[in-house]
Protein backbone atom coordinates (compact mmCIF):
# COMPACT_ATOMS: atom_id res chain seq x y z
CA UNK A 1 24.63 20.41 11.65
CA UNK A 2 28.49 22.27 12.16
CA UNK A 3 28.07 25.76 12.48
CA UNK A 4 31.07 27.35 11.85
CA UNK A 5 31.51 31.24 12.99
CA UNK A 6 33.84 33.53 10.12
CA UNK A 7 34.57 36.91 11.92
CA UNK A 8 36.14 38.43 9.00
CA UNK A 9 33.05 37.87 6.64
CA UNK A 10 31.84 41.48 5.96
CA UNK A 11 29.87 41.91 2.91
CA UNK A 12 27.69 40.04 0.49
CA UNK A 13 31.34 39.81 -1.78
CA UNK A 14 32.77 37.83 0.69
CA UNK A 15 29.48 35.64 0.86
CA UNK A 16 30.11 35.25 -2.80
CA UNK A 17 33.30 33.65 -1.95
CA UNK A 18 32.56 31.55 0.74
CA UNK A 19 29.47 30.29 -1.00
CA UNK A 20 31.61 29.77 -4.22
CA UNK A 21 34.07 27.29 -2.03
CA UNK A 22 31.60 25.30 0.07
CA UNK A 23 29.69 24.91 -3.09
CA UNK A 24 33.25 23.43 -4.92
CA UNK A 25 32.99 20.93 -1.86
CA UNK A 26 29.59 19.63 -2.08
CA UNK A 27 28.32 21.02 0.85
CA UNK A 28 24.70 21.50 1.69
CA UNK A 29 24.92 25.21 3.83
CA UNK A 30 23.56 28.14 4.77
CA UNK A 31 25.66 31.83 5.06
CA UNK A 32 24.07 34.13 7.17
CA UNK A 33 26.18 37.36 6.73
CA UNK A 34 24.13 39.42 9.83
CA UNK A 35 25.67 36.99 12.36
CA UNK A 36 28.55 35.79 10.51
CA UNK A 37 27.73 32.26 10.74
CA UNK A 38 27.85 29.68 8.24
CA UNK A 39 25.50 26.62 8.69
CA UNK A 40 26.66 23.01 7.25
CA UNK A 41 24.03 20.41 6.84
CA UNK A 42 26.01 17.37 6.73
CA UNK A 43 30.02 17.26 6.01
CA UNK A 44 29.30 14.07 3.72
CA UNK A 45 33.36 13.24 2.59
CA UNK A 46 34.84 16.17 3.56
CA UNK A 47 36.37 16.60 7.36
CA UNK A 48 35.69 19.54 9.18
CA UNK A 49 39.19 20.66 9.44
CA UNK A 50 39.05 20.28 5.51
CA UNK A 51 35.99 23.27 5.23
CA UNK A 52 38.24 25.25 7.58
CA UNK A 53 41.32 24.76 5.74
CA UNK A 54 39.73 25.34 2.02
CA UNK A 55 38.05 28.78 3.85
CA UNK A 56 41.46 29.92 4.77
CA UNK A 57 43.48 29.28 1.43
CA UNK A 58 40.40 31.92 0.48
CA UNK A 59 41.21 34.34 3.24
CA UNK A 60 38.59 33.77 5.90
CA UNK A 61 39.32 32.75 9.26
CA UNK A 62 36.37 30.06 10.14
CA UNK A 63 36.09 28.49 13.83
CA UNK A 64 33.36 25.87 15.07
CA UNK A 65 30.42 27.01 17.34
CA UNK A 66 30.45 24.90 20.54
């Protein structure tokens, strides 16, 4: 599991959003707004760098949880 950390995710629109692109990706995830944290199963085909990257051309900033 990649948990990736989105500071700037601030209301249940902006889960909306997020959820909206990770599904368009085929991602299996999880958004948990109270910590700002979303939660990726298994990256299948896409790269990492590729969730971040598709997060940002939405607006959010997204960073990995060491």
């Amino acid at each position: 599991m990649t948990i990736l950390t989105v500071l700037d995710m601030s209301c249940e629109h902006c889960v909306k959003r997020i959820a909206a692109c990770l599904t368009e990706l085929n991602l299996d995830y999880r958004i948990d707004l109270s910590n700002k944290q979303v939660e990726i199963e298994d990256l299948k085909d896409n790269d990492i760098n590729d969730v971040i990257t598709a997060l940002a051309e939405i607006g959010y900033v997204a960073s990995v949880v060491e």
